[in-house]
Protein backbone atom coordinates (compact mmCIF):
# COMPACT_ATOMS: atom_id res chain seq x y z
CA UNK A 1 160.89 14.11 -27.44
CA UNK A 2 159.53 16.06 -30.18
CA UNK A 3 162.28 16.47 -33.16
CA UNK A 4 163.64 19.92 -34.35
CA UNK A 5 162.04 21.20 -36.78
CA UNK A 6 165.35 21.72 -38.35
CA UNK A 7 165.45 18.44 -39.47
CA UNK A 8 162.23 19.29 -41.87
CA UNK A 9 164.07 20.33 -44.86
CA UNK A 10 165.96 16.95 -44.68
CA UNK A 11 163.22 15.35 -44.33
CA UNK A 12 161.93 17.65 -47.97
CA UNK A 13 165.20 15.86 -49.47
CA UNK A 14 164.89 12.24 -48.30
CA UNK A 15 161.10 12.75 -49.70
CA UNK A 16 162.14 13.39 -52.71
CA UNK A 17 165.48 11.07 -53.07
CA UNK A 18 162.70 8.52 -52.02
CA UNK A 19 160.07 9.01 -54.49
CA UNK A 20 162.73 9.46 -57.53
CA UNK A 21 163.81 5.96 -56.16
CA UNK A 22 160.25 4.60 -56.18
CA UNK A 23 160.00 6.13 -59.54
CA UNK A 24 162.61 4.43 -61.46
CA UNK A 25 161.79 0.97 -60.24
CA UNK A 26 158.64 1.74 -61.34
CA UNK A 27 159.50 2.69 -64.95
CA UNK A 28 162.12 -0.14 -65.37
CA UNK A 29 164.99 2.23 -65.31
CA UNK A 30 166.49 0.17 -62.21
CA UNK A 31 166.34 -3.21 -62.77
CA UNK A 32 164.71 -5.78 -60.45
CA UNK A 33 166.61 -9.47 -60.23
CA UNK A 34 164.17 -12.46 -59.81
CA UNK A 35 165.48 -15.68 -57.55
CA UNK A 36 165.00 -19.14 -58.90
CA UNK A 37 162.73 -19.67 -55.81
CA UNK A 38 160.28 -17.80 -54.04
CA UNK A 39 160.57 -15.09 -51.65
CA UNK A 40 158.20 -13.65 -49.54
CA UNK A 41 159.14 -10.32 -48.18
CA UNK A 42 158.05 -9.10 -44.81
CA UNK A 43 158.75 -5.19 -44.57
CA UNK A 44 157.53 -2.04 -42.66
CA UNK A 45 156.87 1.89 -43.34
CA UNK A 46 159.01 3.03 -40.44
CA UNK A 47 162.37 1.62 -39.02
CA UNK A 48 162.74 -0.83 -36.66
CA UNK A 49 160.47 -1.87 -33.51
CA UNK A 50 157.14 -3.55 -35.70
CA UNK A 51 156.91 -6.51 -34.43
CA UNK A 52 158.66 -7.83 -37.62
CA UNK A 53 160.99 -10.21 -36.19
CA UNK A 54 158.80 -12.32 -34.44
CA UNK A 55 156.20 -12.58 -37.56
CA UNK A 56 159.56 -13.70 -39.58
CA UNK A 57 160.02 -16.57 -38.00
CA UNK A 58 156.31 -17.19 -37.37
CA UNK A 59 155.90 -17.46 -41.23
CA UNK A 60 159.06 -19.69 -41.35
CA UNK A 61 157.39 -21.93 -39.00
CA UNK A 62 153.86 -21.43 -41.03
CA UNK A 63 155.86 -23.09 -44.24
CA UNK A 64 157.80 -25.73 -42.43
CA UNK A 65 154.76 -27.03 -40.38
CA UNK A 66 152.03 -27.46 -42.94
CA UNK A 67 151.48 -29.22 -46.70
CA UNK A 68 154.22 -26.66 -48.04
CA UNK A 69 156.94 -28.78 -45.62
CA UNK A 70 156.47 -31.35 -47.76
CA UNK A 71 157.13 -30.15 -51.09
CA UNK A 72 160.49 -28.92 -49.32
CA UNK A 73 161.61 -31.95 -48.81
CA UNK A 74 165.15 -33.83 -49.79
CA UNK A 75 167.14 -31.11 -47.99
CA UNK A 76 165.85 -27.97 -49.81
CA UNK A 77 164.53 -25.61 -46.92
CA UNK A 78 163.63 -22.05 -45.89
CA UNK A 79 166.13 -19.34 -46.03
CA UNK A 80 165.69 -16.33 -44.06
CA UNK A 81 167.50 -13.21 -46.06
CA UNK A 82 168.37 -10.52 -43.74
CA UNK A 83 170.98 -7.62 -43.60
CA UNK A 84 171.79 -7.99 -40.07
CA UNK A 85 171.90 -4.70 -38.54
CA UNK A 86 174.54 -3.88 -35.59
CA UNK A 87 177.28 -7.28 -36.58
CA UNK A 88 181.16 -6.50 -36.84
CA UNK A 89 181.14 -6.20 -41.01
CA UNK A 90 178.07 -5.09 -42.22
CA UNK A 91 178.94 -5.55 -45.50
CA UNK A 92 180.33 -9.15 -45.95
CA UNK A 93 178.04 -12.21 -46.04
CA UNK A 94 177.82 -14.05 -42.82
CA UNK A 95 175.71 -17.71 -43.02
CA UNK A 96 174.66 -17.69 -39.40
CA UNK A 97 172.92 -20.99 -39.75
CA UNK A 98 172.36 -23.62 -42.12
CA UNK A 99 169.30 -24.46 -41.02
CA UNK A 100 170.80 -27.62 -38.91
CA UNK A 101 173.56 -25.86 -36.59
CA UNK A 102 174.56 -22.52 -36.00
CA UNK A 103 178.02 -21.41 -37.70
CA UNK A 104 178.08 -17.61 -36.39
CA UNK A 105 177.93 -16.08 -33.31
CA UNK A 106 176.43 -12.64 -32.32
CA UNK A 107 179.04 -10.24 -32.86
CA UNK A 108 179.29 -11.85 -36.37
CA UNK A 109 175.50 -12.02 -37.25
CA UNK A 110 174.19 -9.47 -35.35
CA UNK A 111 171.42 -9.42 -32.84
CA UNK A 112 168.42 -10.33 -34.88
CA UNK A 113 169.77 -13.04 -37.21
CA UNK A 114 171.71 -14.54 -34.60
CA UNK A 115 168.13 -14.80 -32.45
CA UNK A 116 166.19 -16.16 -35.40
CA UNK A 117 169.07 -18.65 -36.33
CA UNK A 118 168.72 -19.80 -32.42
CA UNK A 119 164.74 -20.28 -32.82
CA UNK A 120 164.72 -21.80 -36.17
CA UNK A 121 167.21 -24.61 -35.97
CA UNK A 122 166.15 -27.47 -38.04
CA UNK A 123 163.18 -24.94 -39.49
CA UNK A 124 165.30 -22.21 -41.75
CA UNK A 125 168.44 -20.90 -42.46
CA UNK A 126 169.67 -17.66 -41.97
CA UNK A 127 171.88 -15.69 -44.34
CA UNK A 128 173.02 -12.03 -43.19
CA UNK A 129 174.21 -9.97 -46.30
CA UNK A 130 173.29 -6.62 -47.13
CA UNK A 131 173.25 -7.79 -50.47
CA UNK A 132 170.15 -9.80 -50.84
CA UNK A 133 170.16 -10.78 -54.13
CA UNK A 134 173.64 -12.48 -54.17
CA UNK A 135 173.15 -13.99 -50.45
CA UNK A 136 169.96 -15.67 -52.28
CA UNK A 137 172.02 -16.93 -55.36
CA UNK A 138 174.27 -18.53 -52.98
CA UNK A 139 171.67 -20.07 -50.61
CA UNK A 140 169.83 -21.70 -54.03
CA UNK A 141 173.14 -22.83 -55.41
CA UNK A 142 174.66 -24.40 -51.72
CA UNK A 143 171.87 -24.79 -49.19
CA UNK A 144 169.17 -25.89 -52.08
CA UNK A 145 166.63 -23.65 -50.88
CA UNK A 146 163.58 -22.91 -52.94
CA UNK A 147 161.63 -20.30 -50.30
CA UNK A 148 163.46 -17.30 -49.14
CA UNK A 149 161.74 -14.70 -46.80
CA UNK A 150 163.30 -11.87 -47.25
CA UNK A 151 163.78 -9.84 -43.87
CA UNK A 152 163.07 -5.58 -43.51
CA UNK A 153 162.00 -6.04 -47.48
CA UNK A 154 159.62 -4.05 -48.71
CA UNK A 155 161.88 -0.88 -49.29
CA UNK A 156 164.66 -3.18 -50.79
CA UNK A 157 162.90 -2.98 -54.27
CA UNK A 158 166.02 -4.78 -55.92
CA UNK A 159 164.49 -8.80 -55.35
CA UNK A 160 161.43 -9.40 -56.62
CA UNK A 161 159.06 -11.53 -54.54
CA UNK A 162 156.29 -13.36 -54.94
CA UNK A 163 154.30 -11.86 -51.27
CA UNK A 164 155.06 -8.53 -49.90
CA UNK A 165 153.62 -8.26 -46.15
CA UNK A 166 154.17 -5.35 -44.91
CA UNK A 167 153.40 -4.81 -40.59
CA UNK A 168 152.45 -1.95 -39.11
CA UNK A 169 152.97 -1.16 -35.16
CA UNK A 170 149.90 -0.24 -33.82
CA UNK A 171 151.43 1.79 -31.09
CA UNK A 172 152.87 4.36 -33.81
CA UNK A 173 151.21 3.44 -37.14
CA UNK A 174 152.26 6.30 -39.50
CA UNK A 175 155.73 7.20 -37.49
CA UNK A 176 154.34 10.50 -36.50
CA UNK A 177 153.27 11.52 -40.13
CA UNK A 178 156.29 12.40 -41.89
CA UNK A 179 159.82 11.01 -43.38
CA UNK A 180 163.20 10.84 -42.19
CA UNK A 181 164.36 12.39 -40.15
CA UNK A 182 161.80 14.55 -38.93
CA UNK A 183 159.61 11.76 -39.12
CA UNK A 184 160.10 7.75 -39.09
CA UNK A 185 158.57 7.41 -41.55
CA UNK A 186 160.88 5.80 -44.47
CA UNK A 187 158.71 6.28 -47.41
CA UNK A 188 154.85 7.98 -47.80
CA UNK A 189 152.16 5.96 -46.79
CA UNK A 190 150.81 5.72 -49.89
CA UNK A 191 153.42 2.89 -50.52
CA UNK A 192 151.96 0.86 -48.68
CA UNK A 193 149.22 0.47 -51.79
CA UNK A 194 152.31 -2.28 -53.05
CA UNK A 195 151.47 -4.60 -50.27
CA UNK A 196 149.88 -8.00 -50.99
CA UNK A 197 149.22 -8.36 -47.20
CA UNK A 198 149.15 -6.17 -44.36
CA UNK A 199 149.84 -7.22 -40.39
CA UNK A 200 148.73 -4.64 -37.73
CA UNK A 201 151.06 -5.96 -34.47
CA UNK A 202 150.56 -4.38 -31.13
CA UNK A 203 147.00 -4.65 -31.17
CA UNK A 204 146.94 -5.65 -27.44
CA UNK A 205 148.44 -2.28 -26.18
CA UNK A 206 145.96 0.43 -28.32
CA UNK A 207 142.50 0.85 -28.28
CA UNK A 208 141.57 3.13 -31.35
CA UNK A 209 142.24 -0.30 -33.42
CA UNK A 210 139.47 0.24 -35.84
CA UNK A 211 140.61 3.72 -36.78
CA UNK A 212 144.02 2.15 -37.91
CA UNK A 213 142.33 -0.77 -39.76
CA UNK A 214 139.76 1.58 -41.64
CA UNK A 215 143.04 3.95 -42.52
CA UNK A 216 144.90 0.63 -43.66
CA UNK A 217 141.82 -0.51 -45.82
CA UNK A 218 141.91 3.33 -46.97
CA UNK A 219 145.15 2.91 -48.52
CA UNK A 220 145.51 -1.21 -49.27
CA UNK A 221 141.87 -1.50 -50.82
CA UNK A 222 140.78 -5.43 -51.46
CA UNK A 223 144.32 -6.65 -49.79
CA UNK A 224 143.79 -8.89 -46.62
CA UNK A 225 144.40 -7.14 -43.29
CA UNK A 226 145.21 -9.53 -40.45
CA UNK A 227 145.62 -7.67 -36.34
CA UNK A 228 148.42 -9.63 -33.87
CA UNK A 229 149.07 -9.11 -30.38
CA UNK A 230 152.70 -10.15 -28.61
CA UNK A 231 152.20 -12.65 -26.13
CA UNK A 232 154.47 -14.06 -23.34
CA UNK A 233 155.94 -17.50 -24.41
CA UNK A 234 158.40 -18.00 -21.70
CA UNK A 235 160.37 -16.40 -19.22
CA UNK A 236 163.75 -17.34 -18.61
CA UNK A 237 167.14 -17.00 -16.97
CA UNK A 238 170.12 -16.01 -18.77
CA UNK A 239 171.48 -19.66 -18.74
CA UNK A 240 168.34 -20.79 -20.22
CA UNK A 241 166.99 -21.83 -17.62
CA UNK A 242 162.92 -21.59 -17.20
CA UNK A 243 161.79 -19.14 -14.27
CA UNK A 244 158.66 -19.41 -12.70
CA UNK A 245 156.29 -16.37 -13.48
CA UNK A 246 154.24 -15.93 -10.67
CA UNK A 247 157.46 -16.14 -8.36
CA UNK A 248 159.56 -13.12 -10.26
CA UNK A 249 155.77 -11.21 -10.47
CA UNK A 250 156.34 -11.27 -6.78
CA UNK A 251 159.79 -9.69 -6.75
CA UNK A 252 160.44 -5.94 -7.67
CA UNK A 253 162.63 -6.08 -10.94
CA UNK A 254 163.95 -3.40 -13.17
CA UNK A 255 163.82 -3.30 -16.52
CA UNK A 256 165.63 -2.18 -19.58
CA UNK A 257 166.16 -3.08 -23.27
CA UNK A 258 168.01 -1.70 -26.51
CA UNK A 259 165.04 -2.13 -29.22
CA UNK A 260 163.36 -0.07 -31.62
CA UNK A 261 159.68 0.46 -29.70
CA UNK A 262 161.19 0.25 -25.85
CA UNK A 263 157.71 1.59 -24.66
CA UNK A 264 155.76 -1.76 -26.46
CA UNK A 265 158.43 -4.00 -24.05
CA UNK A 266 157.72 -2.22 -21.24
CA UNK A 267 154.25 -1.85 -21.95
CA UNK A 268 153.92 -5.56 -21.84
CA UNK A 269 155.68 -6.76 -18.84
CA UNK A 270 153.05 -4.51 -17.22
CA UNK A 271 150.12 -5.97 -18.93
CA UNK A 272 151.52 -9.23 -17.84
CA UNK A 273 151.73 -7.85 -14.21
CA UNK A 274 155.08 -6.67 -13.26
CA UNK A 275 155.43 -3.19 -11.91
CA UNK A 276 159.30 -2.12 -12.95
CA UNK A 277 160.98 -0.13 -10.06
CA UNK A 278 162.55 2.09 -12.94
CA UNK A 279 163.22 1.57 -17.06
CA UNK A 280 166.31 1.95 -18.93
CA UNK A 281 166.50 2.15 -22.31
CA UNK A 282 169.50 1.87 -24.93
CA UNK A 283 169.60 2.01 -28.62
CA UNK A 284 168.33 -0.18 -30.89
CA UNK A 285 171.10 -3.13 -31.22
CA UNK A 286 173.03 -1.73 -28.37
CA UNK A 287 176.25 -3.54 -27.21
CA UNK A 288 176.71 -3.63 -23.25
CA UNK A 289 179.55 -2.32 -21.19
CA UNK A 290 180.25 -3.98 -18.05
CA UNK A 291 180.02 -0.54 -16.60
CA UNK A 292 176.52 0.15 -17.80
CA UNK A 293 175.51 -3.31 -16.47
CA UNK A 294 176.89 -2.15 -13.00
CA UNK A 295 175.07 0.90 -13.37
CA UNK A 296 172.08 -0.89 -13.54
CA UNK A 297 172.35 -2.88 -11.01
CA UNK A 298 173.59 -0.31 -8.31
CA UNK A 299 169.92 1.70 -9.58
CA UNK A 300 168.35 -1.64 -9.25
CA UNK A 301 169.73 -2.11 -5.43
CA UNK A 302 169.13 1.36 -4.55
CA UNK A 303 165.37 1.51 -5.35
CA UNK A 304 164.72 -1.94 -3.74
CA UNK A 305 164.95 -4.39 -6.78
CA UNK A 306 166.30 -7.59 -6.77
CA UNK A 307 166.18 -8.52 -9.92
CA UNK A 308 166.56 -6.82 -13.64
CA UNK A 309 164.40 -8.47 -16.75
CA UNK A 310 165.36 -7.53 -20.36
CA UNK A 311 164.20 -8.71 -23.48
CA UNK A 312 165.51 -12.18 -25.75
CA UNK A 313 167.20 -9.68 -27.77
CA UNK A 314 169.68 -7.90 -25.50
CA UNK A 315 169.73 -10.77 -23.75
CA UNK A 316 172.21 -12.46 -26.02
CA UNK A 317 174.30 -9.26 -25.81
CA UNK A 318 174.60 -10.13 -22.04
CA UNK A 319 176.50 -13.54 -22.42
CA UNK A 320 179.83 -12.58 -21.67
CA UNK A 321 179.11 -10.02 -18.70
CA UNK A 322 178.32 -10.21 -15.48
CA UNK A 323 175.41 -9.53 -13.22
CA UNK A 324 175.68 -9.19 -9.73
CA UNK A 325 171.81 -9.88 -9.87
CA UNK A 326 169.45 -12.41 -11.43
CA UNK A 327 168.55 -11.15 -14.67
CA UNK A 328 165.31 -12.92 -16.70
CA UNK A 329 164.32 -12.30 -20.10
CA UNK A 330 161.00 -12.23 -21.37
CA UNK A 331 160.82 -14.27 -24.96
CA UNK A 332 157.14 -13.32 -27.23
CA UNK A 333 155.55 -14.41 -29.82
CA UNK A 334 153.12 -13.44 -32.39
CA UNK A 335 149.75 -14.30 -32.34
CA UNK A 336 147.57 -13.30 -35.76
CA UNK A 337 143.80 -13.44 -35.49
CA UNK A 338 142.17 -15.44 -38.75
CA UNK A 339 145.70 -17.40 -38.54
CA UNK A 340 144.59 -19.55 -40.84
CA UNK A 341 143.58 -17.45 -43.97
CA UNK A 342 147.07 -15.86 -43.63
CA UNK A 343 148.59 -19.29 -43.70
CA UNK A 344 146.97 -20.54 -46.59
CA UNK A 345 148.44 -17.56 -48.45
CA UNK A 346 151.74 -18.07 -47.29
CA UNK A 347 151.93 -21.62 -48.11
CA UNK A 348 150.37 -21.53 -51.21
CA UNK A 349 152.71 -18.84 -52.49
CA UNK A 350 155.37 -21.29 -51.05
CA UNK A 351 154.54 -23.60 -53.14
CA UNK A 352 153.65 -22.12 -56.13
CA UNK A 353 157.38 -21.80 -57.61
CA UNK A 354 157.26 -25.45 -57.28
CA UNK A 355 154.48 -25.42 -59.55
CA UNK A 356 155.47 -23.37 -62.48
């Protein structure tokens, strides 16, 4: 749905609120706190939906894997540094994990952190606080962890870091071309010239991709420029149990979901095969009702589907309701072409705090 076009003189005021903002970094007049460790950032231009959570904990998994594991050895690890959008106090600092167990639960951590805490047992930790800076301090002085990546970062000027990648969604590069709210856009484009890296997700689902990589290149110069695609990893039950593809493909399911790009999730269970009977789709971060879960399933029953299939995300939203019909969810991951020159350059800025 196209926005009103009352919303463009906001948008004239959040322009230029933004740019002041952009300004005074610039020119010292804020100042910018550095971390006794180092912190790559991974950001976007436009709110929610980039792909950005699953390249988070792909990088985590890039540092704890390689030569950069072991220089983070004798219990310092990776800290992932998020706000965590949609949890009971946004404000307060909530550890969700300390890399070894989990200590918080959804409502507490929110959606995202609680989901990356989940997949990055034993890999990261996880530290929700809207405050970056102090949740950083903390995680150096009790967790001993000298590599932060800093979650939704690259507007949160504040930290310094020592990598800014910054994704862009394929699907909706430039967020229809202007700010907030008019737009989705959440500063001009021409910030993305601060990048050190840039990862175009979504590749799979467009196919103008060389027009977005020359208009990247445009505005990045010399900085690298790596394309991912979201595969499937796994499909599963809500217990956790595995599910057999090929058997659900044969069902008729609906589907749903409460993220920021609904179309890319729905886009990819059909390039994957399945043929929804209808879509639903919530907010971003959305907490269920039993009511709406009934709803679905009544429109699932009355269109001739016996099953419903959601993403990893909601489906931890999902734990304490019930379905009167199976309900899968589909769990991605990222997969960067020329993985390994983006590697190198995370682990070697991993390590280079080490080094100094």
């Amino acid at each position: 749905m196209k926005p009103s076009i009352a919303l463009i003189p906001l948008s004239a005021v959040y322009s230029a609120v933004t740019r002041m903002r952009l300004a005074a970094y610039r020119r010292g007049w804020l100042s910018v706190s550095k971390l006794d460790a180092t912190v790559i950032s991974v950001g976007n231009l436009t709110p929610g939906g980039t792909g950005k959570t699953p390249l988070v904990e792909w990088i985590c998994r890039a540092i704890a894997s390689g030569d950069a594991a072991a220089d983070l050895r004798e219990g310092k690890r990776v800290c992932v540094l998020t706000r965590g959008y949609g949890r009971e106090h946004p404000k307060t600092q909530v550890v969700v994990s300390n890399g070894v167990e989990l200590l918080a639960g959804e409502q507490e951590a929110g959606d995202e952190p609680f989901l990356l805490a989940k997949n990055l047992l034993g890999i990261a930790a996880v530290i929700a606080n809207p405050d970056r800076v102090a949740a950083g301090e903390w995680a150096v002085k009790n967790l001993n962890a000298e590599c932060f990546v800093l979650d939704d970062g690259f507007q949160h000027l504040r930290l310094a870091r020592d990598l800014d990648i910054v994704t862009i969604d394929a699907t909706n590069p430039w967020g229809g071309g202007s700010l907030l709210p008019y737009g989705r856009l959440r500063e001009p484009r021409a910030g993305l010239s601060r990048a050190d890296c840039v990862v175009i997700t979504r590749a799979e689902q467009v196919e103008d991709l060389p027009s977005i990589r020359a208009a990247v290149k445009q505005l990045v110069g010399a900085v690298p420029v790596f394309s991912s695609r979201m595969v499937t990893s796994g499909i599963r039950k809500l217990d956790g149990e595995s599910a057999d593809a090929q058997s659900l493909l044969a069902q008729t399911s609906g589907a749903f979901c409460g993220v920021g790009n609904p179309e890319s999730f729905f886009n990819h269970l059909r390039g994957e095969g399945f043929a929804p009977a209808f879509t639903r789709v919530f907010p971003d971060h959305h907490n269920y009702h039993q009511s709406e879960l009934d709803a679905l399933v009544k429109e699932a029953k009355s269109r001739g589907a016996g099953s419903l299939i959601t993403t990893a995300k909601d489906a931890i939203k999902l734990a304490a309701l019930h379905l009167e019909l199976p309900c899968y969810l589909l769990e991605i991951q990222i997969l960067i072409d020329q993985e390994d020159r983006l590697v190198k350059i995370i682990r070697n800025t991993a390590c280079q705090n080490r080094e100094q």
